[in-house]
N, C-alpha and C. Protein backbone atom coordinates (compact mmCIF):
# COMPACT_ATOMS: atom_id res chain seq x y z
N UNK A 1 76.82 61.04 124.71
CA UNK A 1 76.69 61.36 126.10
C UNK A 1 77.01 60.11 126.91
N UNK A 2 77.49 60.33 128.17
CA UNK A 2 78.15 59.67 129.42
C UNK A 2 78.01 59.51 130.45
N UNK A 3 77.76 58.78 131.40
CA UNK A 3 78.06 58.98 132.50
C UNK A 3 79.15 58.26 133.52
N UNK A 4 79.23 59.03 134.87
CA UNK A 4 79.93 58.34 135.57
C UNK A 4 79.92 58.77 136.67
N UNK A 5 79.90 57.72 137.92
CA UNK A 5 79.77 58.26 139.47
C UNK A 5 80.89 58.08 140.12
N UNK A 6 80.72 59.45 141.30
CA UNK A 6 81.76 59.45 141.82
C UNK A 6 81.04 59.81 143.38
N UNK A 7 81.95 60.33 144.52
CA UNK A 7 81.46 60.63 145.87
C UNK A 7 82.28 61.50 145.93
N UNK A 8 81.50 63.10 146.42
CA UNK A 8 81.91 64.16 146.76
C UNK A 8 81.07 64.92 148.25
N UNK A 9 82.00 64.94 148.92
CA UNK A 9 81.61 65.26 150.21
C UNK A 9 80.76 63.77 150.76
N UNK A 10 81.41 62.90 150.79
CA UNK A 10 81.01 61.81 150.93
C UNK A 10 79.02 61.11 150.62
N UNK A 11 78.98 61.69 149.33
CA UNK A 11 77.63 61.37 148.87
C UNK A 11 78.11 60.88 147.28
N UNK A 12 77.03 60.19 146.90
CA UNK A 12 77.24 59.63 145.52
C UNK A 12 76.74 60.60 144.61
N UNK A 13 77.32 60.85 143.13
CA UNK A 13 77.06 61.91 142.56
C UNK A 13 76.91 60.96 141.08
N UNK A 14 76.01 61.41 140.20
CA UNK A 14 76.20 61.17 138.68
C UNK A 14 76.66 62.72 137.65
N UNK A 15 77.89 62.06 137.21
CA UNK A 15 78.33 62.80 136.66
C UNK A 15 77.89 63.00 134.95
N UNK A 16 77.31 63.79 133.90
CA UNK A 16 76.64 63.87 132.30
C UNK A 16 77.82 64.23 132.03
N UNK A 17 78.66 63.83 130.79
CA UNK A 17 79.45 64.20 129.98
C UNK A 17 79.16 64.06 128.99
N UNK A 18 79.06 65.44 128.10
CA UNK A 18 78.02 65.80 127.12
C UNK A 18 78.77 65.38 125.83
N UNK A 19 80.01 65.34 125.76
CA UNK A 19 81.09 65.05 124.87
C UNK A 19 82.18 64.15 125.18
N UNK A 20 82.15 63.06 124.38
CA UNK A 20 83.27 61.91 124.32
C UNK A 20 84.61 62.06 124.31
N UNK A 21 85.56 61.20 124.78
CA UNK A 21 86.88 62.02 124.31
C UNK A 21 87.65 61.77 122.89
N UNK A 22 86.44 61.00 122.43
CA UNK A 22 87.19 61.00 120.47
C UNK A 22 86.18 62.65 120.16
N UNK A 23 85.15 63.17 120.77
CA UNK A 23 84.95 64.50 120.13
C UNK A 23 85.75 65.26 121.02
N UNK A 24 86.22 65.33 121.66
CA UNK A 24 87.30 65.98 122.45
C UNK A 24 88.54 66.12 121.06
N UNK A 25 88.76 64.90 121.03
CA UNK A 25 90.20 64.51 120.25
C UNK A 25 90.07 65.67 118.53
N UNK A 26 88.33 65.46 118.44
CA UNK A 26 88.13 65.83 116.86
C UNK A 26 88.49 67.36 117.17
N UNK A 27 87.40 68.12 118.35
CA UNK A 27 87.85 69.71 118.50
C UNK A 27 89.21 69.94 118.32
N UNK A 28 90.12 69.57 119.42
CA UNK A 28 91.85 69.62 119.75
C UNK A 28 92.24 69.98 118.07
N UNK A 29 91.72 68.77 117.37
CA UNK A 29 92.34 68.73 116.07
C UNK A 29 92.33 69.54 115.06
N UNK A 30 90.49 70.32 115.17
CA UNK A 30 90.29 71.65 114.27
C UNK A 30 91.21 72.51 115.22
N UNK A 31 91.01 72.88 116.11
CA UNK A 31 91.28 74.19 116.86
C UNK A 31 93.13 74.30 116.30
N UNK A 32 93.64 72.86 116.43
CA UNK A 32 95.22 72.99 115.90
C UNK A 32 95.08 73.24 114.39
N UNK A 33 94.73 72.76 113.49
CA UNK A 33 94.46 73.41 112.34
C UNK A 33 93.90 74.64 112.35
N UNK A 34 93.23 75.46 112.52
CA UNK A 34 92.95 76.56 112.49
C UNK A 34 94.10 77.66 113.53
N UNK A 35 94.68 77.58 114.73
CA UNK A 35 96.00 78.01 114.80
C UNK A 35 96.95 77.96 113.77
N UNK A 36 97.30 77.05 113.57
CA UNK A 36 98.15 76.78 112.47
C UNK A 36 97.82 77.63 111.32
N UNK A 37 97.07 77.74 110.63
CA UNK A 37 96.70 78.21 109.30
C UNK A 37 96.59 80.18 109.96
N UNK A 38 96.69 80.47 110.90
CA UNK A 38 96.64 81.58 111.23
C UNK A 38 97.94 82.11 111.55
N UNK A 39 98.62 81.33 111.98
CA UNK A 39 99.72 81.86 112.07
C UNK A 39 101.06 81.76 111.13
N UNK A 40 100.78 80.87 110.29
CA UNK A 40 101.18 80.68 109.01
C UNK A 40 101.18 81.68 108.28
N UNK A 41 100.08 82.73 108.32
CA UNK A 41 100.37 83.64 107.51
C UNK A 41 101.26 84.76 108.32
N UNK A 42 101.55 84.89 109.40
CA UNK A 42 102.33 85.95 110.02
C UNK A 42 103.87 85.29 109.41
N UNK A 43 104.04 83.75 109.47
CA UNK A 43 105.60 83.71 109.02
C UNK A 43 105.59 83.53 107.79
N UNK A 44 105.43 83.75 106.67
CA UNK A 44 105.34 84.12 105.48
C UNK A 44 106.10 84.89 105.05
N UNK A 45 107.26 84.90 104.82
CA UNK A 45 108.70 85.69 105.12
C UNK A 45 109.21 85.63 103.39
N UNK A 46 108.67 84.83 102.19
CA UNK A 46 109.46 84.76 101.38
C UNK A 46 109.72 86.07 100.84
N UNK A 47 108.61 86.79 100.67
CA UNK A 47 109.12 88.33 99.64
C UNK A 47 109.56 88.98 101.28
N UNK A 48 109.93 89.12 102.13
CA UNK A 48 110.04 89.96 103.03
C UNK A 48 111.23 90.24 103.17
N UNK A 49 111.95 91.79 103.74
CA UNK A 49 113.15 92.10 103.95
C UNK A 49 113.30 91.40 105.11
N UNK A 50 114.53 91.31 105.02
CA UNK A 50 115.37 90.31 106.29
C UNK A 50 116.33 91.37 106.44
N UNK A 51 116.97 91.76 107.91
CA UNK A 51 118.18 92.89 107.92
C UNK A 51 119.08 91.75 107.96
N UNK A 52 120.38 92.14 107.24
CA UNK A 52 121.35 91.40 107.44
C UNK A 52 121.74 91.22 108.97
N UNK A 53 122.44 89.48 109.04
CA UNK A 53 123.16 89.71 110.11
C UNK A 53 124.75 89.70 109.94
N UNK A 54 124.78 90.47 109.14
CA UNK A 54 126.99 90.48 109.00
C UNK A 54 127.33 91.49 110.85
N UNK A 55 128.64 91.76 110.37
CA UNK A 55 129.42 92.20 111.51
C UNK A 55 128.77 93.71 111.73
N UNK A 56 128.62 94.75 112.70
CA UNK A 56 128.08 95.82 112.60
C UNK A 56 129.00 96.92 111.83
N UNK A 57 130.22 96.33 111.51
CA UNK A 57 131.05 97.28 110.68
C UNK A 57 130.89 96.87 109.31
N UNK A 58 129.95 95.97 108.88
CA UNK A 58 129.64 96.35 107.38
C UNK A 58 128.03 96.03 107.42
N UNK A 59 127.74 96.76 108.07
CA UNK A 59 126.05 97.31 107.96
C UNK A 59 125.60 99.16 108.04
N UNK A 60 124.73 99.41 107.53
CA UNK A 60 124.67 100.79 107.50
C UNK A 60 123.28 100.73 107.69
N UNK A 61 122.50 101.63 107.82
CA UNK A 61 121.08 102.23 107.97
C UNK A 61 120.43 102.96 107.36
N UNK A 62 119.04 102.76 107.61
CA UNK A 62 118.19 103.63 106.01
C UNK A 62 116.87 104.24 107.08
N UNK A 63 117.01 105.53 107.70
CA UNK A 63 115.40 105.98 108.00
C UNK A 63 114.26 106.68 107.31
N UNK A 64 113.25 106.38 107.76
CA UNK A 64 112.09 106.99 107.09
C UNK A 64 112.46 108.34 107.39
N UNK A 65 110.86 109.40 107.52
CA UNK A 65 111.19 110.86 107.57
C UNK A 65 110.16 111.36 107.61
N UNK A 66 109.60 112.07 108.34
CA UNK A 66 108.75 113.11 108.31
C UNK A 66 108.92 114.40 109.00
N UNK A 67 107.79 115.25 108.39
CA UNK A 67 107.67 116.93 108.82
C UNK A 67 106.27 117.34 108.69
N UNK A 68 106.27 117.85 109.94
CA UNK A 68 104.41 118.11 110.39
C UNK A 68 104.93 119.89 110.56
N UNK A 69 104.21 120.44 109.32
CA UNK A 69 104.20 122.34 109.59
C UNK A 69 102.69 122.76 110.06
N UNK A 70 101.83 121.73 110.63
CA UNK A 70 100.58 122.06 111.01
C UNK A 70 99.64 121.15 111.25
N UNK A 71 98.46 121.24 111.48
CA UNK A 71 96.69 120.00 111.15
C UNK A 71 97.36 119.64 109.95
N UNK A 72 97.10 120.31 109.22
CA UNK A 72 96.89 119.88 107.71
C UNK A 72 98.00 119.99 106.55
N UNK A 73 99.15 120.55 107.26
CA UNK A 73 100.10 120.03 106.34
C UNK A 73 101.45 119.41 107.03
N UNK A 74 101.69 118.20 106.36
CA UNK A 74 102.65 117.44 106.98
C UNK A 74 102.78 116.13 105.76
N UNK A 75 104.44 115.82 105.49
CA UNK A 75 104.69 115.06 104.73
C UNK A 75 105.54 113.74 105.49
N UNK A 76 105.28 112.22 104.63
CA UNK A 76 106.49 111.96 105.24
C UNK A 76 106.70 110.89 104.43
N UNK A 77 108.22 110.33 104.42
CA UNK A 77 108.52 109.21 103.09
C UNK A 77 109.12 107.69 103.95
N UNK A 78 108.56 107.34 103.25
CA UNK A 78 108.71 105.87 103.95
C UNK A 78 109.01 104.67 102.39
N UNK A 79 109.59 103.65 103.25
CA UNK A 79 110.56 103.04 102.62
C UNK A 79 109.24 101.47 102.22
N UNK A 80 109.45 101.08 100.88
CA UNK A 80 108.09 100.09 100.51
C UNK A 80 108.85 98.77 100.63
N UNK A 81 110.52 98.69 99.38
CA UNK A 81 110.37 97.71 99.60
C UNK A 81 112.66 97.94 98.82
N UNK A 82 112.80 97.01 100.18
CA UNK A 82 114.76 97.10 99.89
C UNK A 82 115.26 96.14 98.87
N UNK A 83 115.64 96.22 97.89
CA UNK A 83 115.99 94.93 96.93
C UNK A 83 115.25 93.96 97.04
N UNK A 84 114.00 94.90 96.03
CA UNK A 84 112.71 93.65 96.19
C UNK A 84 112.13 93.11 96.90
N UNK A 85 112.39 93.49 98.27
CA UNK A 85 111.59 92.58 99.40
C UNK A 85 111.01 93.61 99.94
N UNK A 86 109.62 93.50 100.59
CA UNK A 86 109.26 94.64 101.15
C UNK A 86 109.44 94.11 102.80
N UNK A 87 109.10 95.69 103.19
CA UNK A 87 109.73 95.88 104.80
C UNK A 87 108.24 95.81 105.46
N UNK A 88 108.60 95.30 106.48
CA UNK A 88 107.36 95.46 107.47
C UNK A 88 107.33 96.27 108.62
N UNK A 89 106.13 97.19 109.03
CA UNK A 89 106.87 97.92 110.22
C UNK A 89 106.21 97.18 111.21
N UNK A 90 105.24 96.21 110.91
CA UNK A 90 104.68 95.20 112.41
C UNK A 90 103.73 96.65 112.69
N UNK A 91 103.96 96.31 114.06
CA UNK A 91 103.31 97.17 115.19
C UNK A 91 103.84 98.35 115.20
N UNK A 92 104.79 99.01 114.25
CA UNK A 92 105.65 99.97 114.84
C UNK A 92 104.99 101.06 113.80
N UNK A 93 104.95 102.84 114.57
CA UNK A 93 104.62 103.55 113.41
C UNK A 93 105.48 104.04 112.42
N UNK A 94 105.12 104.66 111.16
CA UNK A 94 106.11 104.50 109.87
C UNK A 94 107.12 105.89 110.26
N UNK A 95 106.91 106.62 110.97
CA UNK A 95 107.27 107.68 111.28
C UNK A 95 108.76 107.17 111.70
N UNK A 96 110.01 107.76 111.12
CA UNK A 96 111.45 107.60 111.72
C UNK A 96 111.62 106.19 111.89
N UNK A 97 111.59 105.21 111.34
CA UNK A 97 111.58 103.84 111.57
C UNK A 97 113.15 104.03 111.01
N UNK A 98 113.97 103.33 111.27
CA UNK A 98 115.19 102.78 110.91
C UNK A 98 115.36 101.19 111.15
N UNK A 99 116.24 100.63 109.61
CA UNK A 99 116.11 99.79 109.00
C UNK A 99 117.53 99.63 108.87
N UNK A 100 118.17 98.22 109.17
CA UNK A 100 119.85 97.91 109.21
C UNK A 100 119.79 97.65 107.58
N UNK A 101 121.22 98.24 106.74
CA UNK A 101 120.80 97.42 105.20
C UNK A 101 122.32 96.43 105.31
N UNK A 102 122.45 96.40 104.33
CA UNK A 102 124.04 95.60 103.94
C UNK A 102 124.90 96.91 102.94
N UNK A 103 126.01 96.86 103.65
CA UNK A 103 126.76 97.96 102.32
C UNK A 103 126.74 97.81 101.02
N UNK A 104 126.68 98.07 100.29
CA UNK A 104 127.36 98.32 98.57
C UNK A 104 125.72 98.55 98.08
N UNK A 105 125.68 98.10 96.67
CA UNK A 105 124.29 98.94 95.82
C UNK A 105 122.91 98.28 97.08
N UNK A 106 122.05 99.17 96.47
CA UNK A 106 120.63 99.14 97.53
C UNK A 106 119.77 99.93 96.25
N UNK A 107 118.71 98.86 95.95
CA UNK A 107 116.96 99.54 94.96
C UNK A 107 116.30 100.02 96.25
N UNK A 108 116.12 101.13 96.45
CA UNK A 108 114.41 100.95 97.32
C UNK A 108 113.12 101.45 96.22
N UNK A 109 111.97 101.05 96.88
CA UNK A 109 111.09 101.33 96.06
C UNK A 109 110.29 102.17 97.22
N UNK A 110 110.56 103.30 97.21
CA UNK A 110 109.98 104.50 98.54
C UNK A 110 108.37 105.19 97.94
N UNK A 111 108.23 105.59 99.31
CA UNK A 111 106.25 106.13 99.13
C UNK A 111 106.04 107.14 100.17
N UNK A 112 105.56 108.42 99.59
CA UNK A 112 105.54 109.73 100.27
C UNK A 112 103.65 109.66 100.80
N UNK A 113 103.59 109.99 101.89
CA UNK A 113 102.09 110.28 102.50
C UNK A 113 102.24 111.83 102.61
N UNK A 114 101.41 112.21 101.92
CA UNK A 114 101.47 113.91 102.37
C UNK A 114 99.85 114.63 102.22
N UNK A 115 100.13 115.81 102.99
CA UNK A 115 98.43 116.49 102.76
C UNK A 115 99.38 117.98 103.26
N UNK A 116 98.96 118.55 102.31
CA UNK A 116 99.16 120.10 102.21
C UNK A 116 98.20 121.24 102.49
N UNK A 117 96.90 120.73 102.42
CA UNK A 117 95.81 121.80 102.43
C UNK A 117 94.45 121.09 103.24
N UNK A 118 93.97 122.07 104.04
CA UNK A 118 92.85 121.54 105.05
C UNK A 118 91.44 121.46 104.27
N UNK A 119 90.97 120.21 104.00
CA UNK A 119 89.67 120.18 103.28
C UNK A 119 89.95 120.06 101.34
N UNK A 120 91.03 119.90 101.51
CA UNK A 120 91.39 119.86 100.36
C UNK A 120 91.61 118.16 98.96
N UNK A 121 91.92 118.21 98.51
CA UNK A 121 92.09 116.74 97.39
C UNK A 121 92.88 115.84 98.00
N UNK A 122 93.33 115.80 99.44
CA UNK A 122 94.19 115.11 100.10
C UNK A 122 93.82 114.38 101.30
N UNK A 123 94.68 113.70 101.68
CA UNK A 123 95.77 112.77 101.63
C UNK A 123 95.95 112.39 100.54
N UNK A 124 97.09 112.30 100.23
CA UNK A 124 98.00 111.59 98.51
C UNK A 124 99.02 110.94 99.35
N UNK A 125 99.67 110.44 98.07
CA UNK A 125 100.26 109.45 98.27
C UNK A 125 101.42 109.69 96.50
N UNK A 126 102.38 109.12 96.61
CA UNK A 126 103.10 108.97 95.61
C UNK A 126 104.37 108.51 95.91
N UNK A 127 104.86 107.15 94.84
CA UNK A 127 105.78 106.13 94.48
C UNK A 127 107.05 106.28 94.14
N UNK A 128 108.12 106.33 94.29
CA UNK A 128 109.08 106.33 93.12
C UNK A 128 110.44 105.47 93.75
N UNK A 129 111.52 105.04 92.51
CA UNK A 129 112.24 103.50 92.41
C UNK A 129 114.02 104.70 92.87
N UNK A 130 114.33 104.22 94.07
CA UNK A 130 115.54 105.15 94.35
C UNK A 130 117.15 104.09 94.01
N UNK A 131 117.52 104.46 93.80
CA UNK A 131 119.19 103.60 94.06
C UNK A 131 120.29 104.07 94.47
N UNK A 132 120.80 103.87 95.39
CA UNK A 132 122.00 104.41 95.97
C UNK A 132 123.25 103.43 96.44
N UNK A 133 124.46 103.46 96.88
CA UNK A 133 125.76 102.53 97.05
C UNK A 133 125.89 102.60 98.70
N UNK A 134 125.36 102.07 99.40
CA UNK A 134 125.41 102.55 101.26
C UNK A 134 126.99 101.61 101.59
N UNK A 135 127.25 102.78 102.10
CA UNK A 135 128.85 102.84 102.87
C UNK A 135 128.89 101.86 103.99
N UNK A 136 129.55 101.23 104.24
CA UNK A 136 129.48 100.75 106.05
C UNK A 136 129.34 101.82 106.76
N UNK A 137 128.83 101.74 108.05
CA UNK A 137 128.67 102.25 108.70
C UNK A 137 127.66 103.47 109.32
N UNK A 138 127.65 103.91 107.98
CA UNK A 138 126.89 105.43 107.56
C UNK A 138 125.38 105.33 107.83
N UNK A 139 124.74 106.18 108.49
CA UNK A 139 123.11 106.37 108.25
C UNK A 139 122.73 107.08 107.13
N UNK A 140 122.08 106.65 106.74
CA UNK A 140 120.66 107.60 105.63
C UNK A 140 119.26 107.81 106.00
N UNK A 141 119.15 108.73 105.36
CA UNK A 141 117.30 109.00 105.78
C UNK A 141 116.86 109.16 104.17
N UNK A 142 115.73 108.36 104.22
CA UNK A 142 114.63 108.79 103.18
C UNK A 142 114.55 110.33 103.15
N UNK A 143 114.20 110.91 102.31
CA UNK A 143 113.45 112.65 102.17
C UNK A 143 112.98 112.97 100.69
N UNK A 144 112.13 114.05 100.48
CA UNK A 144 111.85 114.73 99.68
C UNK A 144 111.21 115.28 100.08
N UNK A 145 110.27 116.30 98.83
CA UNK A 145 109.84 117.85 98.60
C UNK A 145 108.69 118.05 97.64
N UNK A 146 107.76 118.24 98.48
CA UNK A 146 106.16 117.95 97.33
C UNK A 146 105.94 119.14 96.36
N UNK A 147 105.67 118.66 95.24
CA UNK A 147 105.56 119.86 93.96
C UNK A 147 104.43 120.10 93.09
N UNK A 148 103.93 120.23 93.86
CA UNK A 148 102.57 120.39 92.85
C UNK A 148 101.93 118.82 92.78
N UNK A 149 101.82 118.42 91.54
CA UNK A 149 101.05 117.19 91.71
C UNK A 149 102.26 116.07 91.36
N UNK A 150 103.39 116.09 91.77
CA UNK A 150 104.45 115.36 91.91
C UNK A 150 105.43 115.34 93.02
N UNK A 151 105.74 114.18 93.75
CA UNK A 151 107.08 114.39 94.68
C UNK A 151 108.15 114.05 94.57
N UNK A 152 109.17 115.33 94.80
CA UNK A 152 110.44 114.22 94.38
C UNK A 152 111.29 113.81 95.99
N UNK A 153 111.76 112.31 95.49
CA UNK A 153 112.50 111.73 96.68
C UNK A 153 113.87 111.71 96.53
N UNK A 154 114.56 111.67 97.47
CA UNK A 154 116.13 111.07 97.00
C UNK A 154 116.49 110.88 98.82
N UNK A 155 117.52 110.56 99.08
CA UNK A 155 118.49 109.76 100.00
C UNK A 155 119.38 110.50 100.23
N UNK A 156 119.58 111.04 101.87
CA UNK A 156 120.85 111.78 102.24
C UNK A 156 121.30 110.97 103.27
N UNK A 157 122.66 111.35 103.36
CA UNK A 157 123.67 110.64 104.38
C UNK A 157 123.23 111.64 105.80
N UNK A 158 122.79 111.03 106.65
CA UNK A 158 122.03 111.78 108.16
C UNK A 158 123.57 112.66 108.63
N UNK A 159 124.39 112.24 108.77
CA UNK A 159 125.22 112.86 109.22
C UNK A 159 125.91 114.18 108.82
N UNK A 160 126.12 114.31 107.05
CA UNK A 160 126.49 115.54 106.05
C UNK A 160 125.20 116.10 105.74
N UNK A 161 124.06 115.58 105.62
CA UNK A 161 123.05 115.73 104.82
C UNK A 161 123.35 116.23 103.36
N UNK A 162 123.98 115.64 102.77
CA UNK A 162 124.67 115.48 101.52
C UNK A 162 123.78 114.50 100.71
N UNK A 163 123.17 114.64 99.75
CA UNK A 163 122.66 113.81 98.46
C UNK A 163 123.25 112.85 98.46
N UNK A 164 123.00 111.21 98.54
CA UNK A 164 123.86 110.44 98.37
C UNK A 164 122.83 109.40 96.92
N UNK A 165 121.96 110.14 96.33
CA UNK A 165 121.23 109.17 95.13
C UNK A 165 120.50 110.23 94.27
N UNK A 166 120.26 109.60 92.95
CA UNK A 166 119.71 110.82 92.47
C UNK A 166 118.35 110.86 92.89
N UNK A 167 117.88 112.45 92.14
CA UNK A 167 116.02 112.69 92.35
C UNK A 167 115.30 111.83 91.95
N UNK A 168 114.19 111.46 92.20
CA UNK A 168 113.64 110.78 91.56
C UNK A 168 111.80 111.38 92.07
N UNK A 169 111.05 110.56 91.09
CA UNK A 169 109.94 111.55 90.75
C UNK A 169 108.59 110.66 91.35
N UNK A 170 107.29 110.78 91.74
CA UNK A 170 106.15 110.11 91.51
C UNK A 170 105.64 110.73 91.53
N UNK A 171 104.12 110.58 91.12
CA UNK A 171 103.18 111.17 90.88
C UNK A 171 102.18 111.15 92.11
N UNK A 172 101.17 112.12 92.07
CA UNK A 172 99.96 112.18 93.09
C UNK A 172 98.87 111.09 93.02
N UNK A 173 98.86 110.23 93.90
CA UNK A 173 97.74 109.84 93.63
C UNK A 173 96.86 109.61 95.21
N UNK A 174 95.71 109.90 94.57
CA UNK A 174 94.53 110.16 96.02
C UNK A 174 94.28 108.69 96.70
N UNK A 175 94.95 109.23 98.02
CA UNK A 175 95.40 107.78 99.10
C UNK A 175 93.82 107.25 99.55
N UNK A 176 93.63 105.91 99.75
CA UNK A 176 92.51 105.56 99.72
C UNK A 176 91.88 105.49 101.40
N UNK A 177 91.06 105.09 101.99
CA UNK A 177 90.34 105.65 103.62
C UNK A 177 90.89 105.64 104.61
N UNK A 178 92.13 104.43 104.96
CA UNK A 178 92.61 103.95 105.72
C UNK A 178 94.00 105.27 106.05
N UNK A 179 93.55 106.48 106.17
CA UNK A 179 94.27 107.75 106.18
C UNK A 179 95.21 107.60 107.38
N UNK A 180 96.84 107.48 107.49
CA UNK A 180 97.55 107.33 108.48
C UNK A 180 97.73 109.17 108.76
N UNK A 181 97.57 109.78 109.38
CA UNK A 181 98.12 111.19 110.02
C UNK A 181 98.99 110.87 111.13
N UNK A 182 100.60 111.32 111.42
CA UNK A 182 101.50 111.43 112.06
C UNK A 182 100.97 112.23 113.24
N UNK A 183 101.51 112.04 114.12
CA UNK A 183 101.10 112.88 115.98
C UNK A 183 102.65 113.75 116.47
């Protein structure tokens, strides 16, 4: 503790300063370390998809997908992770998200949210590893078709809606609390 006088409104005043400015200096110093270490984890980019930046004539697009037939039944497939890196949607919802890729081969590793029945063993969830060759230019959408206690996914060109990868399969498994439902 400190003091120091000054004159305000032409009277003498004592001023208490409860904190020094080397504990000034020490706070500044946590408070920047602890920013730091917080935001460090938002740029944390190594496993993360990056969209290419080539020319827009050799980039193509990949959207999610959904279909709401009611409350309680509505599916939709969303994209986990593009040649190993996974995608982030941030702030954005998973619903119709579109994603720039690079042309020629593309792994995704895609994930269906679905609930079919009101009060029922659901929300599920199920995985499966897609591969397809994306064209310049061309859009795709994620899709599939829930089957019992399996979904199958595959990849159409938005424009033909033509198959552009084969089926591919995952299994049901019961999605855990954090239940996303589409609007």
């Amino acid at each position: 503790m400190s003091t120091y006088r000054s004159i305000i409104c032409g009277k003498p005043v004592t001023h208490i300063v409860l904190v020094r400015t080397s504990e000034w200096r020490s706070i500044v110093r946590i408070m920047i370390v602890v920013v730091t270490l917080l935001l460090s984890g938002c740029a944390t980019t190594q496993n993360s998809y990056v969209p290419p930046s080539k020319d827009k004539d050799e980039v193509a697009t990949i959207t999610s997908s959904w279909v709401r037939n009611g409350l309680s039944d509505w599916e939709g497939y969303n994209i986990e992770t593009i040649d190993g890196k996974y995608v982030s949607y941030g702030l954005m919802d998973k619903d119709w998200v579109t994603f720039n890729i690079g042309s020629g081969k593309r792994k995704l590793i895609v994930y269906s949210e679905y609930n079919k029945t009101f009060g029922g063993s659901c929300p599920c969830e199920a995985y499966a590893e897609l591969s397809f060759t994306a064209e310049p230019r061309n859009n795709y959408m994620v899709t599939g078709e829930v089957n019992g206690l399996s979904v199958d996914f595959w990849i159409i060109d938005k424009e033909t809606n033509e198959k552009v990868s084969e089926k591919s399969s995952g299994d049901k498994r019961r999605q855990p609390q954090g239940v996303y439902i589409p609007m």
